[in-house]
Protein backbone atom coordinates (compact mmCIF):
# COMPACT_ATOMS: atom_id res chain seq x y z
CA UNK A 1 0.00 0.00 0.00
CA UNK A 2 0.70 3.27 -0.03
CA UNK A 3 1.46 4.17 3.90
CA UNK A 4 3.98 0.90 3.48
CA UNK A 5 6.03 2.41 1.00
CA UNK A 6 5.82 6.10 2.74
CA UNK A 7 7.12 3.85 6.11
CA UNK A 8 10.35 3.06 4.74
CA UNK A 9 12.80 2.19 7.73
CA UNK A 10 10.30 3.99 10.49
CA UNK A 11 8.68 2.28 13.50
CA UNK A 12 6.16 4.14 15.69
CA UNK A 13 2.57 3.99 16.75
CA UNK A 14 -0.09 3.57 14.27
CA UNK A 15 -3.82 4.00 14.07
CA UNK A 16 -6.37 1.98 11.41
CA UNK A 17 -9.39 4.07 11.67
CA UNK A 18 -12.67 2.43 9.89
CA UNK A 19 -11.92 -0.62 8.91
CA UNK A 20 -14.08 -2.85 6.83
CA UNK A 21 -15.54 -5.75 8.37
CA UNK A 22 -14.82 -4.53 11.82
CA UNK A 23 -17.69 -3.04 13.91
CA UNK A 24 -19.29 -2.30 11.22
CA UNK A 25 -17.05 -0.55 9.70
CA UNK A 26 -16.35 2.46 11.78
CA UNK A 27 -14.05 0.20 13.94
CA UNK A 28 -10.46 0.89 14.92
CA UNK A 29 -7.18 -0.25 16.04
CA UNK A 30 -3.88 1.09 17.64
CA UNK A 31 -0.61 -1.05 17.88
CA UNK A 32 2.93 -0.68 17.35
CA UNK A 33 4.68 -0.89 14.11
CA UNK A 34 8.54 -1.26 12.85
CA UNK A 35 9.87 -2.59 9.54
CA UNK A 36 11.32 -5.89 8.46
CA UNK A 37 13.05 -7.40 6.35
CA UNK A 38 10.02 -8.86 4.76
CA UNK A 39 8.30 -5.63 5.07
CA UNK A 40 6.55 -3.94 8.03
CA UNK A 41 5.29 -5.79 10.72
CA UNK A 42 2.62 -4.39 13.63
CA UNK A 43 2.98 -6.23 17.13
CA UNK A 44 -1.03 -7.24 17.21
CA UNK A 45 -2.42 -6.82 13.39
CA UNK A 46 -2.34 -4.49 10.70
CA UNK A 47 -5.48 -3.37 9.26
CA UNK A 48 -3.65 -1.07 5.72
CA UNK A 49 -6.96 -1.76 3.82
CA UNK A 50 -8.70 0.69 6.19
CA UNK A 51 -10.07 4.31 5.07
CA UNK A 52 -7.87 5.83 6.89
CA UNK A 53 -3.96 5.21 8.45
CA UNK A 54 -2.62 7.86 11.16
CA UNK A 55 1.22 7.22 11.99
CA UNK A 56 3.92 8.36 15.09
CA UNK A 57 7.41 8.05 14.60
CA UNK A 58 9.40 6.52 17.46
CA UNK A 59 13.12 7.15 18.01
C-alpha cells in the first residue's frame, strides 16, 4: 500500500481508523509498528486496507 512504501525504515505507533468488516465498519485499532526485512510488521495486526492510516514516529 501506499502508507507501506511512505514507512520506509520507520517504526512508531499507528492508528487503522474504519476498517471494513470490523464493527461495522467504523471500527479501529492502535498497535505498534517497525519494519522488516520482509516488510513492516505491527505487534497485534495491521489493518492497511482501512479508510484511513494515522502514523507516530518513534526514536
Amino acid at each position: 500500500t501506499k502508507f507501506q512504501t511512505e514507512l520506509g525504515n520507520k517504526k512508531g505507533v499507528v492508528f487503522f481508523w474504519k476498517i471494513d468488516g470490523y464493527n461495522g465498519g467504523s471500527g479501529s485499532h492502535i498497535d505498534l509498528i517497525e519494519p522488516t526485512s520482509a516488510g513492516a510488521v505491527c505487534h497485534s495486526h495491521c489493518y492497511f486496507s482501512c479508510k484511513q492510516i494515522w502514523f507516530w514516529e518513534l526514536r
